[in-house]
C-alpha atoms as a PDB file:
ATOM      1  CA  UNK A   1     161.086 -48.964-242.788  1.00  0.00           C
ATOM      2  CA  UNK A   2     158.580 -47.557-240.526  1.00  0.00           C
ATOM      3  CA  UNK A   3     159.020 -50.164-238.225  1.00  0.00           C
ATOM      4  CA  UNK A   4     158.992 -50.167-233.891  1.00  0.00           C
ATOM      5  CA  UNK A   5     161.860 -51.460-232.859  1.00  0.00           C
ATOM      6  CA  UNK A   6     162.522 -55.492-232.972  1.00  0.00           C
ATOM      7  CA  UNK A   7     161.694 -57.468-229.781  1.00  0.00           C
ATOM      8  CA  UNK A   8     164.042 -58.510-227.808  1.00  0.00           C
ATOM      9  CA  UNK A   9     163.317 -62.014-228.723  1.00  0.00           C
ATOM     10  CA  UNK A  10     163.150 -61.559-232.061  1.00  0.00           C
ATOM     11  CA  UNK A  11     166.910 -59.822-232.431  1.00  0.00           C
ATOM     12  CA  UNK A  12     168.392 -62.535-230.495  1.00  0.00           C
ATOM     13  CA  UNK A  13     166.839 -64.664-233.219  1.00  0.00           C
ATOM     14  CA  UNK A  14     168.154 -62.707-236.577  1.00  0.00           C
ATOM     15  CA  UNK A  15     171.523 -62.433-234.807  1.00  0.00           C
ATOM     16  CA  UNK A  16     171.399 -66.049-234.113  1.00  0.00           C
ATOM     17  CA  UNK A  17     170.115 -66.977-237.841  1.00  0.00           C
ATOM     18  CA  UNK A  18     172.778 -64.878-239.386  1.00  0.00           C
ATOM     19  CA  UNK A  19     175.198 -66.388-237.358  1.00  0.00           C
ATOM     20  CA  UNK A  20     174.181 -70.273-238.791  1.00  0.00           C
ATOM     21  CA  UNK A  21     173.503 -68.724-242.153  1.00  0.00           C
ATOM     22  CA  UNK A  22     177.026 -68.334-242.242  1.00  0.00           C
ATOM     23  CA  UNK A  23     178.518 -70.963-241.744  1.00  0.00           C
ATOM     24  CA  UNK A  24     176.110 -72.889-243.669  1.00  0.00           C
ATOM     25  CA  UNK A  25     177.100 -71.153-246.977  1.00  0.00           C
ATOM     26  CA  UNK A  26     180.539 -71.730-246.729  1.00  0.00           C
ATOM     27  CA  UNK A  27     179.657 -75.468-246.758  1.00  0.00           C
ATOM     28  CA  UNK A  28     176.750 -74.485-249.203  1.00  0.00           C
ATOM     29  CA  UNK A  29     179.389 -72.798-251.691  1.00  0.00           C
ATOM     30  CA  UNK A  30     182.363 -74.829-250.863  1.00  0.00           C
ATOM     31  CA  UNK A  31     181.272 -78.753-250.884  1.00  0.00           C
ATOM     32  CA  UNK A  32     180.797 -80.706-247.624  1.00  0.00           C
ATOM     33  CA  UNK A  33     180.523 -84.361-246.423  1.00  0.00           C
ATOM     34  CA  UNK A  34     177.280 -85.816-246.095  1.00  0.00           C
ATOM     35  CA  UNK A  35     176.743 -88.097-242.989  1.00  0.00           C
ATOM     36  CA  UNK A  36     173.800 -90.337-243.554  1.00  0.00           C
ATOM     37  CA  UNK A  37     171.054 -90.548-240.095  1.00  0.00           C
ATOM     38  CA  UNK A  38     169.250 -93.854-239.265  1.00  0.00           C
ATOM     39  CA  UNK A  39     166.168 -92.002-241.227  1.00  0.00           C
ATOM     40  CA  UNK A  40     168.325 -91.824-244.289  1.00  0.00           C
ATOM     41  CA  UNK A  41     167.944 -87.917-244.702  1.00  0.00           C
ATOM     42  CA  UNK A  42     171.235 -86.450-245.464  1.00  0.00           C
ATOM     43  CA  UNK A  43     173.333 -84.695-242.435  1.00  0.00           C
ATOM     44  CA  UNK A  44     175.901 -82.227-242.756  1.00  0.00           C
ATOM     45  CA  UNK A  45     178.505 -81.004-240.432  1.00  0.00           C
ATOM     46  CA  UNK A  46     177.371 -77.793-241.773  1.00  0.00           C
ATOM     47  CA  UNK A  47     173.626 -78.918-239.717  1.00  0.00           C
ATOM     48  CA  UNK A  48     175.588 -78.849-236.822  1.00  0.00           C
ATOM     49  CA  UNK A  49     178.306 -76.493-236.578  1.00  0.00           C
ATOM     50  CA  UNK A  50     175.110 -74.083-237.739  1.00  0.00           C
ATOM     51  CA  UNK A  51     172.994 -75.585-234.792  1.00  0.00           C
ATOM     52  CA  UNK A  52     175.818 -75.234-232.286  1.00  0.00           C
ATOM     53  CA  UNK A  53     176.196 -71.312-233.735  1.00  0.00           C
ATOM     54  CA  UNK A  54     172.254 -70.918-233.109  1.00  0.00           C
ATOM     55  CA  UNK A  55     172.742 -71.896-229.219  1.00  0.00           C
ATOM     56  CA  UNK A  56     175.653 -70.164-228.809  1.00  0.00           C
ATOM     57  CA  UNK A  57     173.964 -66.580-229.314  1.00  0.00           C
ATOM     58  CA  UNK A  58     170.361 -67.727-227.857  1.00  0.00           C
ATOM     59  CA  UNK A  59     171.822 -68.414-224.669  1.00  0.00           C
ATOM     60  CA  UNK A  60     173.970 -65.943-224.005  1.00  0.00           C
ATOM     61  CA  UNK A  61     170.553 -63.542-225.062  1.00  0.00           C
ATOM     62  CA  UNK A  62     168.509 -65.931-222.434  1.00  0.00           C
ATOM     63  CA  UNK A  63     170.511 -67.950-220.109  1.00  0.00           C
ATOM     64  CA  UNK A  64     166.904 -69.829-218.719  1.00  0.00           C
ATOM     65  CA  UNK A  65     165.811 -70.682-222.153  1.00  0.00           C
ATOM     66  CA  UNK A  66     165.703 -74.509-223.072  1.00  0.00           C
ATOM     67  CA  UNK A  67     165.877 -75.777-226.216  1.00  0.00           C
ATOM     68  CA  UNK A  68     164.636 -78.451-228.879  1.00  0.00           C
ATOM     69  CA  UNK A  69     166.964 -78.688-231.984  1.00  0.00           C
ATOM     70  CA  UNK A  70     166.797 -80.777-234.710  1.00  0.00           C
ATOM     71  CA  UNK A  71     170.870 -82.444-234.342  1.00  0.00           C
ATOM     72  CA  UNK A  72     171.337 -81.444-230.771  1.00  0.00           C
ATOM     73  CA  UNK A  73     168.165 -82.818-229.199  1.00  0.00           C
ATOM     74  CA  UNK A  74     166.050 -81.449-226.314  1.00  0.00           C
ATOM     75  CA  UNK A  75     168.026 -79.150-223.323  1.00  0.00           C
ATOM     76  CA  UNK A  76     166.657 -77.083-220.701  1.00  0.00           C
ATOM     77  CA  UNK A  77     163.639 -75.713-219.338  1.00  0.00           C
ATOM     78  CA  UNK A  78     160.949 -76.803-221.801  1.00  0.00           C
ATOM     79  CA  UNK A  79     158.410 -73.843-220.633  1.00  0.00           C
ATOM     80  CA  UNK A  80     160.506 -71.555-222.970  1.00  0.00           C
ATOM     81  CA  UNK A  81     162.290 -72.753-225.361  1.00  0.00           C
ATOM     82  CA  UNK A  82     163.916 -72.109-228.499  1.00  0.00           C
ATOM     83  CA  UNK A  83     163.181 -74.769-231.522  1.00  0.00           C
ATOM     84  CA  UNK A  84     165.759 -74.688-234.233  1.00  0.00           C
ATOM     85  CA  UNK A  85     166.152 -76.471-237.396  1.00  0.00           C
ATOM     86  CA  UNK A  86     169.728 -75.142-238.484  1.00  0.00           C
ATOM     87  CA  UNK A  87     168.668 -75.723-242.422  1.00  0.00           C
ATOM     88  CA  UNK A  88     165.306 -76.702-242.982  1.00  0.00           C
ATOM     89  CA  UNK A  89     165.521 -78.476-246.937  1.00  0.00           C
ATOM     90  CA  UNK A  90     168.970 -80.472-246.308  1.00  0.00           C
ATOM     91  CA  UNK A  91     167.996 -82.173-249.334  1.00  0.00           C
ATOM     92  CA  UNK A  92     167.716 -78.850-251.293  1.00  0.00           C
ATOM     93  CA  UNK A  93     170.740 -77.459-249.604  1.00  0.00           C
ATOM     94  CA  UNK A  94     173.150 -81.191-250.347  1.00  0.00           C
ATOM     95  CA  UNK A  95     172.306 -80.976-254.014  1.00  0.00           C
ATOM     96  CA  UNK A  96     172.659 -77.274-254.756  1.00  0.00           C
ATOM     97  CA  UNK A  97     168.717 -76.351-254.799  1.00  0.00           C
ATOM     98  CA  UNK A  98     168.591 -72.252-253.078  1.00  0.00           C
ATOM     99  CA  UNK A  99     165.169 -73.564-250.994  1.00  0.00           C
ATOM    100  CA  UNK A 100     166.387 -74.092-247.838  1.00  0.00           C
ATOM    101  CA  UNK A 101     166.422 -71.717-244.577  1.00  0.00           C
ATOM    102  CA  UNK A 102     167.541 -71.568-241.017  1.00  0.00           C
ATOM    103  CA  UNK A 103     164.396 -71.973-238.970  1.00  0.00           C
ATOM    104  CA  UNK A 104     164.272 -70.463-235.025  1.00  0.00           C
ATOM    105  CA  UNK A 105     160.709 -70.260-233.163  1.00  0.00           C
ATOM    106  CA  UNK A 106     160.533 -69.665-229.682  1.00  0.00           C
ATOM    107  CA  UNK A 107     157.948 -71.728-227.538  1.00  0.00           C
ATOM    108  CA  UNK A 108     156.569 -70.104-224.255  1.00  0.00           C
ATOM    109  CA  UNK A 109     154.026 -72.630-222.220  1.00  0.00           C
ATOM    110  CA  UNK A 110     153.457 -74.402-224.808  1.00  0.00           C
ATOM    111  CA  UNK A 111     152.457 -71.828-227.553  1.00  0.00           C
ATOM    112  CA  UNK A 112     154.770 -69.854-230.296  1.00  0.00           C
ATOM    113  CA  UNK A 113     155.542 -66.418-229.889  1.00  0.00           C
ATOM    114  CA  UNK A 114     158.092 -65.634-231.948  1.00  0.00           C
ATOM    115  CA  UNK A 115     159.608 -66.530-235.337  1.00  0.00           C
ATOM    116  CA  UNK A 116     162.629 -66.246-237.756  1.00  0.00           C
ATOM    117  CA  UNK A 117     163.064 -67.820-240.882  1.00  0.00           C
ATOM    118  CA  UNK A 118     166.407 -66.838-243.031  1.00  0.00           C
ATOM    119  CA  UNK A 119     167.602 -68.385-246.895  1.00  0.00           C
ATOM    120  CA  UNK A 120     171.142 -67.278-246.073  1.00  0.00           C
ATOM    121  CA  UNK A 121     171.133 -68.290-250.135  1.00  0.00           C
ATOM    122  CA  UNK A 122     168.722 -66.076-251.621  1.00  0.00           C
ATOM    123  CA  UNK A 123     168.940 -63.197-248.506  1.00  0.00           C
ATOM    124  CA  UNK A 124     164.685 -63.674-247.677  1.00  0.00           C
ATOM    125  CA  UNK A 125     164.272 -63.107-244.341  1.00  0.00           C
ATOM    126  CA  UNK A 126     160.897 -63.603-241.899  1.00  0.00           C
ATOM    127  CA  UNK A 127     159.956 -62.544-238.922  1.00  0.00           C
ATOM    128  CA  UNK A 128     157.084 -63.057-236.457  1.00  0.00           C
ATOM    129  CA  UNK A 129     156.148 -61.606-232.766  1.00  0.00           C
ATOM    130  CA  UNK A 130     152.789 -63.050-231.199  1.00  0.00           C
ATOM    131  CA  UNK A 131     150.553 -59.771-231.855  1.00  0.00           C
ATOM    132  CA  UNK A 132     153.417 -57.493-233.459  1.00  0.00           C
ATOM    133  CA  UNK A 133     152.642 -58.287-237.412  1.00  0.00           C
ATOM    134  CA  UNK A 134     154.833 -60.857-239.735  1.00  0.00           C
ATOM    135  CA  UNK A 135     157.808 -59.251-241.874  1.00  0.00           C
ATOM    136  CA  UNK A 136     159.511 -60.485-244.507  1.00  0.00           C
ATOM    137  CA  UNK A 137     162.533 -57.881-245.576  1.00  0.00           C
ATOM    138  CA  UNK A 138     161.387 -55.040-243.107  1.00  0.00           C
ATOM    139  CA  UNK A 139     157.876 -55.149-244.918  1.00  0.00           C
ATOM    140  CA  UNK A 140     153.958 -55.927-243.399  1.00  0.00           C
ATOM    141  CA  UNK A 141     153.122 -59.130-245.189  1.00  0.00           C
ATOM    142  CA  UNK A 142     149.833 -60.183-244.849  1.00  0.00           C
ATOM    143  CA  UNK A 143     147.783 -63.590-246.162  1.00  0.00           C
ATOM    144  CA  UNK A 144     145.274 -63.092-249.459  1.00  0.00           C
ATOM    145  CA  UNK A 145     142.037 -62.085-249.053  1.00  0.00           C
ATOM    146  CA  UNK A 146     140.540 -65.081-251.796  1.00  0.00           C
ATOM    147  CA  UNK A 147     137.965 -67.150-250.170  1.00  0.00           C
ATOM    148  CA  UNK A 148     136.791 -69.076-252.927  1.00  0.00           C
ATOM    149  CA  UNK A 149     138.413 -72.076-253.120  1.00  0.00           C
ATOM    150  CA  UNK A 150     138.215 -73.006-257.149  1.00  0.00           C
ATOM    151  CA  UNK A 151     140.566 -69.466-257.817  1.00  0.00           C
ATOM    152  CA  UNK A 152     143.011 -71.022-254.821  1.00  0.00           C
ATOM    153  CA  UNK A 153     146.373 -71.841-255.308  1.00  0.00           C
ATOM    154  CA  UNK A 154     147.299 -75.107-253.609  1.00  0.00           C
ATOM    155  CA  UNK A 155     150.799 -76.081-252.017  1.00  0.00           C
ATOM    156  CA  UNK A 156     152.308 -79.469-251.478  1.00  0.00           C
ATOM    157  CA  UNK A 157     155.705 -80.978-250.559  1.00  0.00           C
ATOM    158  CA  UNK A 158     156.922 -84.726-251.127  1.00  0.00           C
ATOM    159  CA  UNK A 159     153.869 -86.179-252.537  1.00  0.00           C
ATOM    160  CA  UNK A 160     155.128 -89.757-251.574  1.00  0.00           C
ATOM    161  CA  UNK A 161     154.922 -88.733-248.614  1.00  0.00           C
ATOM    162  CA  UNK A 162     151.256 -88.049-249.053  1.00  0.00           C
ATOM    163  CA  UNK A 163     150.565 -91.081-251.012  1.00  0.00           C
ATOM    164  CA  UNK A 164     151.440 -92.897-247.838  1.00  0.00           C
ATOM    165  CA  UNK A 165     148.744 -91.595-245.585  1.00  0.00           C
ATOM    166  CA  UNK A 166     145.093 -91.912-244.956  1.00  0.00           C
ATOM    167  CA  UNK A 167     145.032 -88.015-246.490  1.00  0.00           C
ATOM    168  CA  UNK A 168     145.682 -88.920-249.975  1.00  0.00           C
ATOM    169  CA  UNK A 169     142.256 -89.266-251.675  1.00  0.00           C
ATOM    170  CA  UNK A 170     141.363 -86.014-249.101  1.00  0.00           C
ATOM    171  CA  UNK A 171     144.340 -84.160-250.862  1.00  0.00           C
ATOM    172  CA  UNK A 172     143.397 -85.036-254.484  1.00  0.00           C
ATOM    173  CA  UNK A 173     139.901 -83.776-253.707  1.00  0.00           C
ATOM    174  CA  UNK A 174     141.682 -80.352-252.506  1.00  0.00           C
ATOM    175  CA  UNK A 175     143.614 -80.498-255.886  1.00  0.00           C
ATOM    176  CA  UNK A 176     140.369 -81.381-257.851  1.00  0.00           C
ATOM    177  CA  UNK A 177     138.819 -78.229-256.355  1.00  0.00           C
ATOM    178  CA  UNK A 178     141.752 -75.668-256.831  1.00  0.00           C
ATOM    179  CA  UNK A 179     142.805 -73.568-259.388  1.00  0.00           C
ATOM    180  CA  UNK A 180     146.708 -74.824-259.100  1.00  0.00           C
ATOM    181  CA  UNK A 181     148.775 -77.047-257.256  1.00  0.00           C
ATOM    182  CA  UNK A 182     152.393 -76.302-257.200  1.00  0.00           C
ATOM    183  CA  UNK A 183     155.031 -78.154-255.094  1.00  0.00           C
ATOM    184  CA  UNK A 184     157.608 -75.793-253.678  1.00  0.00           C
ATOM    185  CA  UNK A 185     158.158 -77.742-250.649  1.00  0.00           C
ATOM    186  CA  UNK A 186     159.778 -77.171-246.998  1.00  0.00           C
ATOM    187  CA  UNK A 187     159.799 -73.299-245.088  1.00  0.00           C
ATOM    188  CA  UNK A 188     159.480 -71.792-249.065  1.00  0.00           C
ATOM    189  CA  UNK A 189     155.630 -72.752-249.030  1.00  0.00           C
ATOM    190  CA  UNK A 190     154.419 -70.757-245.715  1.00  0.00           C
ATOM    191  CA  UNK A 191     156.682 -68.017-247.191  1.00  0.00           C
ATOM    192  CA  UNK A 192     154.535 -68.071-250.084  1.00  0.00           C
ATOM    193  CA  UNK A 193     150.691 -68.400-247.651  1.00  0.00           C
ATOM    194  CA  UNK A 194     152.525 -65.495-245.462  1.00  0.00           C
ATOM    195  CA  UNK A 195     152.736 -63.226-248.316  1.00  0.00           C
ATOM    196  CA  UNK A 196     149.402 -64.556-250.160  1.00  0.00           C
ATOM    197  CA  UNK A 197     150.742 -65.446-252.769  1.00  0.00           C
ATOM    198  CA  UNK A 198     149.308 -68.802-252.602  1.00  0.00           C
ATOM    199  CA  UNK A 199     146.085 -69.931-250.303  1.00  0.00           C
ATOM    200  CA  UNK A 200     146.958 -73.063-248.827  1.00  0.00           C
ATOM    201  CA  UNK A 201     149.884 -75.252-248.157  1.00  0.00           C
ATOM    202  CA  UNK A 202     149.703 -79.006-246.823  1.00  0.00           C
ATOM    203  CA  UNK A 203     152.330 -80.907-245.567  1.00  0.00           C
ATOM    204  CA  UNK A 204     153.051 -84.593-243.554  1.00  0.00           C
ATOM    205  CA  UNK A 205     155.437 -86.383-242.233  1.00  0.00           C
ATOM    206  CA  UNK A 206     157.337 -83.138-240.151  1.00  0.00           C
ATOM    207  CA  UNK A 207     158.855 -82.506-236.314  1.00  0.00           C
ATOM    208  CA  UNK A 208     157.894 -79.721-234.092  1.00  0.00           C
ATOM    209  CA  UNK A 209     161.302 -77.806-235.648  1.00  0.00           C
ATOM    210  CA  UNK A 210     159.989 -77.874-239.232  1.00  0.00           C
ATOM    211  CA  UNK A 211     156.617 -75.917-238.072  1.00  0.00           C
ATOM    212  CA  UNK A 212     157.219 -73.661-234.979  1.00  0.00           C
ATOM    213  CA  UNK A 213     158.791 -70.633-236.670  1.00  0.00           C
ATOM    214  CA  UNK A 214     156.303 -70.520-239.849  1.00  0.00           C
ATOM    215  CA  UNK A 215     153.371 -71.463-237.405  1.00  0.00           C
ATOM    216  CA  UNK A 216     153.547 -67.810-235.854  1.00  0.00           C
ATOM    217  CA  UNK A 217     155.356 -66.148-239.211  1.00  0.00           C
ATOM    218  CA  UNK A 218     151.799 -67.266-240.985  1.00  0.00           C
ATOM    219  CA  UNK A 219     149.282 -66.730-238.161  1.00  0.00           C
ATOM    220  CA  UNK A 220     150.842 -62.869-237.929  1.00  0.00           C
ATOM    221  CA  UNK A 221     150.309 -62.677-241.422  1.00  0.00           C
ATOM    222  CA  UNK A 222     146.517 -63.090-240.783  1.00  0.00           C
ATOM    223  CA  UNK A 223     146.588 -66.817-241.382  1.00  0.00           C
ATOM    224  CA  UNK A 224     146.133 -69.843-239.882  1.00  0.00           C
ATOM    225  CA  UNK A 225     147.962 -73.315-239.288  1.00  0.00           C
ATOM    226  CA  UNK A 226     146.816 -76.453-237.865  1.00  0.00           C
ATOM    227  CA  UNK A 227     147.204 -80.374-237.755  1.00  0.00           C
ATOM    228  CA  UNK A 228     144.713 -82.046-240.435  1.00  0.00           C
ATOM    229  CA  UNK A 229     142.487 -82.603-237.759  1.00  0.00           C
ATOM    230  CA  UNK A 230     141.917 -78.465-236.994  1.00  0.00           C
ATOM    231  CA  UNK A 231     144.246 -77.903-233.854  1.00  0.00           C
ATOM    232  CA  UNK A 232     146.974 -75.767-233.756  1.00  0.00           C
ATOM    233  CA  UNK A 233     149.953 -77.676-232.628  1.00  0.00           C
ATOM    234  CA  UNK A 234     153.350 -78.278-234.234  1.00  0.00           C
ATOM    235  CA  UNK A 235     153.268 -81.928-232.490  1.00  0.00           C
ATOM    236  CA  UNK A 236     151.055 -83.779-234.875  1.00  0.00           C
ATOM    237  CA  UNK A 237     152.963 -84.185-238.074  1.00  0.00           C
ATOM    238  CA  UNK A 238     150.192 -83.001-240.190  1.00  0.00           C
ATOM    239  CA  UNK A 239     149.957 -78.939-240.892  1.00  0.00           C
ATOM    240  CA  UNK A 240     147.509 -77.507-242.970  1.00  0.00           C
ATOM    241  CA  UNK A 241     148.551 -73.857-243.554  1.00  0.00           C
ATOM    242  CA  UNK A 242     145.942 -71.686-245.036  1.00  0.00           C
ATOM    243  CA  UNK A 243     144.884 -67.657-245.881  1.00  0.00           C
ATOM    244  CA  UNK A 244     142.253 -68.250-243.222  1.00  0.00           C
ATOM    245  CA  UNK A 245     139.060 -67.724-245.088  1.00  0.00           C
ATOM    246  CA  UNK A 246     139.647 -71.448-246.659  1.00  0.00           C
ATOM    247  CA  UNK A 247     140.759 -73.115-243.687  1.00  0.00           C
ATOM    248  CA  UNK A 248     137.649 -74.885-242.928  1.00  0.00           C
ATOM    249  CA  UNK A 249     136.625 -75.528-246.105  1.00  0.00           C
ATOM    250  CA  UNK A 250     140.256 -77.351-247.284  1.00  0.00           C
ATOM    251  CA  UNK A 251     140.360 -79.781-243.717  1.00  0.00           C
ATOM    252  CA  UNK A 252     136.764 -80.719-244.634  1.00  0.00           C
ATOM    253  CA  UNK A 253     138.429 -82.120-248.013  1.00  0.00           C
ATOM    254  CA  UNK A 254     141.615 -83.175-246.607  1.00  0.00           C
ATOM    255  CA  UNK A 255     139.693 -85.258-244.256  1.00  0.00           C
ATOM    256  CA  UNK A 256     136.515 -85.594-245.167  1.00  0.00           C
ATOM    257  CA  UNK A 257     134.906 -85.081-242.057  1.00  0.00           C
ATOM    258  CA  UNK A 258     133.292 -81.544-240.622  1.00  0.00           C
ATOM    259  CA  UNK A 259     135.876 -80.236-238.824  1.00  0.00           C
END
């Protein structure tokens, strides 16, 4: 594979993700019961038990590591810290749809250095170390070099979603402007901006867990990933997840305001 050996970090990580992967296909292949959350997003005891795998293995790695998970909360030192979401697409993953992934990022003063993202269902698997390169499969992936917007290829999630923000007519003047809008939705989408396969991906409504590993899995691809308003944090709800060279130009149309 021609690869240095993985950082300590990172291992932990894949060992941890495999771990959760796991157990989340046995519910995945095998039927499960879905608990319904005050938000009204499906829960699984498969969320948990995959969580509660996650921890297990992180903390044995790094006993003075916090954490920030999804269906166990916030624990620990909050300088480092892990941030899991155990299976990132729970809707995907309750009705049988193979887009869904166990997401791990690890946050050190405030900034992410590390990344894993794993489809136990299809086998994909990313990885990201602050200044070591982005991986998917034990190859270099790297963003697209297109910088003209009108060839771009345009990602979205829940529209709905969209439709319910200030960002709407923004978004349809991004999608006006594009070559292609397609709406893969959840960790599949930065996969796809990683790889450059696509140009840009926007997204609303998520938590710090949905963004932190794909924040540093597409900004060691080459790309970048911000809020709507330009600044890269995973605590706004709003990412805008680009090949770079279009960045500017799709916030200016998201929000219609010079960055």
């Amino acid at each position: 594979m021609g690869m240095t050996a993985l950082h300590p970090t990172v291992a932990a990580a894949l060992e941890a993700a495999r771990a959760a992967g796991e157990i989340a296909m046995k519910y995945y292949r095998g039927g499960f019961v879905v608990t319904i959350k005050a938000d009204r997003t499906p829960v699984t005891q498969a969320d948990r038990e995959a969580e509660q795998a996650i921890t297990a293995v992180l903390q044995r790695a790094f006993p003075d590591h916090g954490f920030l998970g999804e269906e166990l909360g916030e624990r620990g030192p909050t300088d480092r810290r892990w941030i899991i979401d155990p299976i990132d697409g729970t809707r995907n993953f309750v009705r049988g749809i193979p887009v869904w992934a166990v997401l791990i990022g690890l946050e050190e003063q405030g900034e992410v250095t590390a990344g894993v993202v794993l489809n136990p269902a299809s086998g994909e698997c990313f990885w990201a170390r602050k200044g070591e390169g982005a991986f998917c499969d034990g190859e270099r992936i790297r963003v697209s070099d297109l910088d003209r917007l009108p060839e771009a290829t345009v990602l979205h999630s829940g529209l709905n979603l969209l439709r319910a923000t200030p960002y709407w007519d923004g978004f349809v003047r991004l999608v006006d402007v594009a070559s292609r809008t397609r709406g893969f939705g959840d960790y599949f989408g930065y996969g796809l901006v990683a790889q450059g396969r696509a140009e840009i991906y926007a997204e609303v409504d998520l938590k710090p867990w949905d963004i932190a590993a794909v924040k540093i899995l597409v900004e060691e691809a080459g790309g970048r990933l911000t809020d709507f308003s330009g600044r890269p944090t995973i605590y706004d709800g709003t990412v805008l997840a680009s090949n770079g060279r279009l960045h500017d130009e799709a916030l200016r149309l998201l929000t219609g305001r010079e960055p």
